[in-house]
N, C-alpha and C. Protein backbone atom coordinates (compact mmCIF):
# COMPACT_ATOMS: atom_id res chain seq x y z
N UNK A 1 4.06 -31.74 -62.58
CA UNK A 1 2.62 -31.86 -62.30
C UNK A 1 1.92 -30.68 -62.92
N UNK A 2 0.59 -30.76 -62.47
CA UNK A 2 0.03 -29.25 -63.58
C UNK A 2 0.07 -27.91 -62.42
N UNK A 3 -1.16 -27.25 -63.02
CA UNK A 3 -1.35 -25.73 -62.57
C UNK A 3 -1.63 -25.94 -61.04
N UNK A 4 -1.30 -24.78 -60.23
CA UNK A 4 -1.61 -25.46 -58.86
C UNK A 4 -3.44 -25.47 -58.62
N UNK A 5 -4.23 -24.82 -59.23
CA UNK A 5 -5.34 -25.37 -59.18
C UNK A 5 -5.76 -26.33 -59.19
N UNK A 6 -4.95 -26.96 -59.99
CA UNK A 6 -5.12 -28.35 -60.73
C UNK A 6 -4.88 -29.60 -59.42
N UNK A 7 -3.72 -29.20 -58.70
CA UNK A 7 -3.77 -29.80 -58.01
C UNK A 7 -4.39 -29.94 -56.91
N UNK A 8 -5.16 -28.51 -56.36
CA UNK A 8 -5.93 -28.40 -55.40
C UNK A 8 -7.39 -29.63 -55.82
N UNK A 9 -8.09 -29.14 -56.74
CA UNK A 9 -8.61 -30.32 -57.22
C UNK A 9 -8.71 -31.23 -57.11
N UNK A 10 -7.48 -32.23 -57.15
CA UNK A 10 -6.97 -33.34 -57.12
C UNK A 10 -6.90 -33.82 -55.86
N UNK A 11 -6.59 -33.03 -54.94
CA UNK A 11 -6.08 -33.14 -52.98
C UNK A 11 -7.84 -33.34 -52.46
N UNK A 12 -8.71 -32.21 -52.86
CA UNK A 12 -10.03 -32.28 -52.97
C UNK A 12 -10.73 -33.60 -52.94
N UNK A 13 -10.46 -34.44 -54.46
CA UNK A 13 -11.12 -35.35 -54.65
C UNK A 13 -10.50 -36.26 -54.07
N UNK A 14 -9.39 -36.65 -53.78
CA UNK A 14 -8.58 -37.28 -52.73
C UNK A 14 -9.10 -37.68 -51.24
N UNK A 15 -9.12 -36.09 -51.19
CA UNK A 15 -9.82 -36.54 -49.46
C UNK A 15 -11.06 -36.96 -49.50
N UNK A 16 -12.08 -36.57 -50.49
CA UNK A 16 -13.31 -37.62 -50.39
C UNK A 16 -13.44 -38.50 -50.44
N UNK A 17 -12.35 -38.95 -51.12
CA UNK A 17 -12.40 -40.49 -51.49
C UNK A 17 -11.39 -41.37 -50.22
N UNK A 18 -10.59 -41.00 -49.95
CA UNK A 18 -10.25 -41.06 -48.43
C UNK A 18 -11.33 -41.42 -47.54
N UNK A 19 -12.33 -40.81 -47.40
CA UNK A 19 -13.32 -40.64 -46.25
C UNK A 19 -13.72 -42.48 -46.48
N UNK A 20 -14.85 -42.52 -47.95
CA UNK A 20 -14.81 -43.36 -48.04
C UNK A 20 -13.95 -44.87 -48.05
N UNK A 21 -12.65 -44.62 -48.47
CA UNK A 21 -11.86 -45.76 -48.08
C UNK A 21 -11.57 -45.95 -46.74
N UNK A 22 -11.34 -45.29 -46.22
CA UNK A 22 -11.55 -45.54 -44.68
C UNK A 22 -12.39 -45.83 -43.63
N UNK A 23 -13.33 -45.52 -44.33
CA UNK A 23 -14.82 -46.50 -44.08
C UNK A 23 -14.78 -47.89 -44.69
N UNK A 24 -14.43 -48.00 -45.85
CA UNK A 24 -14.98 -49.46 -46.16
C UNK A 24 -13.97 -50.13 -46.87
N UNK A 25 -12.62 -49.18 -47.83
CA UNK A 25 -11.52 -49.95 -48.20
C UNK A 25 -10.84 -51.28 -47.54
N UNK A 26 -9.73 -51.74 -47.81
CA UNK A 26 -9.14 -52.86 -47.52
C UNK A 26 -7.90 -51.82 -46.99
N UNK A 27 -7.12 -52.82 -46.11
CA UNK A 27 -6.09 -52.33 -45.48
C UNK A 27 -5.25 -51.66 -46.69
N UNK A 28 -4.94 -52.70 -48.03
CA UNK A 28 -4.56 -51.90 -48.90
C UNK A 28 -4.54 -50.75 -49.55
N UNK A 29 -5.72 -50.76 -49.87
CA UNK A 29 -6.58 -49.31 -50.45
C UNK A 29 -6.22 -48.03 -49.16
N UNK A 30 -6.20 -48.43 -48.13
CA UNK A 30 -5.75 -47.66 -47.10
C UNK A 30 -4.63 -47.28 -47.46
N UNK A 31 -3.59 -48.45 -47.33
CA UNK A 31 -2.44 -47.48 -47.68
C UNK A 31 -1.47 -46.71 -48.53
N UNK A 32 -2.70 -47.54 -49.97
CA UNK A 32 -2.16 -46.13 -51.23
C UNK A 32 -3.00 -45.69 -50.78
N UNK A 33 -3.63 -44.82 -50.48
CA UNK A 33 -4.37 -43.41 -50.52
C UNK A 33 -3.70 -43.09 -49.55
N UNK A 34 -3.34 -42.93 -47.91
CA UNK A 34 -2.27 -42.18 -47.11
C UNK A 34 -0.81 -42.21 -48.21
N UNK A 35 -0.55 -43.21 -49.03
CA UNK A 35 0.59 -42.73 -49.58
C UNK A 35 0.38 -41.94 -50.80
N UNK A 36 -1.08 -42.04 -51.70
CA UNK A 36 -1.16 -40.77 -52.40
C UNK A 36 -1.60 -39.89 -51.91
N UNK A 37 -2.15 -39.28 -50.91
CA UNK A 37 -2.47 -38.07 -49.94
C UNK A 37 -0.55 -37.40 -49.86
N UNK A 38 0.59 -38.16 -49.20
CA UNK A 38 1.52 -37.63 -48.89
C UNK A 38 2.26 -37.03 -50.56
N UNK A 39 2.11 -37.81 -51.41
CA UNK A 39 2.65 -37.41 -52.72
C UNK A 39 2.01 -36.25 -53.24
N UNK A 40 0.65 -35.80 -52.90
CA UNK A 40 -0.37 -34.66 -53.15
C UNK A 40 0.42 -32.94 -52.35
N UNK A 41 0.43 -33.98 -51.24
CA UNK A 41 1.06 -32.61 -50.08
C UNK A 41 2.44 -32.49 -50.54
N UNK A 42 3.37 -33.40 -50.76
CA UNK A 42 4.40 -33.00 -51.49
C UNK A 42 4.39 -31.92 -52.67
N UNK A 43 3.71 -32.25 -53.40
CA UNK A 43 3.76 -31.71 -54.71
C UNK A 43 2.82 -30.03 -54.41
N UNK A 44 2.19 -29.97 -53.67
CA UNK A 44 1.53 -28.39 -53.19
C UNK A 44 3.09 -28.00 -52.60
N UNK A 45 3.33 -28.64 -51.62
CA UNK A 45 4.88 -28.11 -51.36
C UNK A 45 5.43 -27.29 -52.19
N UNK A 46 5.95 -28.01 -53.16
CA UNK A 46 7.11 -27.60 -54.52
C UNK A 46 6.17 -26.45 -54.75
N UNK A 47 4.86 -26.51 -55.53
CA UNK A 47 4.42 -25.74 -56.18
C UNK A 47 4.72 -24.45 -55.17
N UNK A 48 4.28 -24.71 -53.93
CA UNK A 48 4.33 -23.11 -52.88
C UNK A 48 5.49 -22.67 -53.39
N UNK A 49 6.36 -23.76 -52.92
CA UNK A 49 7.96 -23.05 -52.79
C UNK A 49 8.70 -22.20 -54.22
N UNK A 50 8.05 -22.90 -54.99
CA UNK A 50 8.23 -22.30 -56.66
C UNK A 50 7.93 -21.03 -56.72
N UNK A 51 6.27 -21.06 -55.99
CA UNK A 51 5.97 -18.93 -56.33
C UNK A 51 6.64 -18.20 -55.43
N UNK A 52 6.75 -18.67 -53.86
CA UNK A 52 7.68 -18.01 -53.59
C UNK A 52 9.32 -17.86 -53.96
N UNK A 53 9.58 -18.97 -55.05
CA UNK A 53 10.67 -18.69 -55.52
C UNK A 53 12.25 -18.93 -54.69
N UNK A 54 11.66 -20.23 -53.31
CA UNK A 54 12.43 -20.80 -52.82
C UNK A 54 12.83 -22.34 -53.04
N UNK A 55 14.02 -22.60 -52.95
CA UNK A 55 14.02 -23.99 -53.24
C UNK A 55 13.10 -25.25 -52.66
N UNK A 56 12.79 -26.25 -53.13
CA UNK A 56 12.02 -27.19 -52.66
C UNK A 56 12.45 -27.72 -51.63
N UNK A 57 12.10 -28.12 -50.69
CA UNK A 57 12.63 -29.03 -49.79
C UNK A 57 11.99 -30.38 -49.38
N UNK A 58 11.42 -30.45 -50.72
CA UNK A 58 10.58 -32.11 -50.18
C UNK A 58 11.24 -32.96 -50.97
């Protein structure tokens, strides 16, 4: 994935768009976005665990 800024960004525009699908999406749209929300938090994971220079555990 990219720079971890990059991904903060990304988690950012995520949850806005979240807000709105959960207002007015389809059950579907619901549940890729909780399942790209969890792939987002995954991937901040790794990135943490990288600078601290511990193994991943996701």
């Amino acid at each position: 994935m990219g720079e971890p800024d990059q991904i903060e960004v990304i988690a950012q525009a995520c949850i806005e768009a979240n807000d709105l699908i959960q207002e007015s999406g389809t059950d579907m749209m619901k549940t890729i976005m909780r399942v790209l929300l969890f792939e987002i938090g995954q991937e901040i994971a790794r990135q943490q665990a990288d600078l601290r220079g511990e193994p991943a555990r996701v």
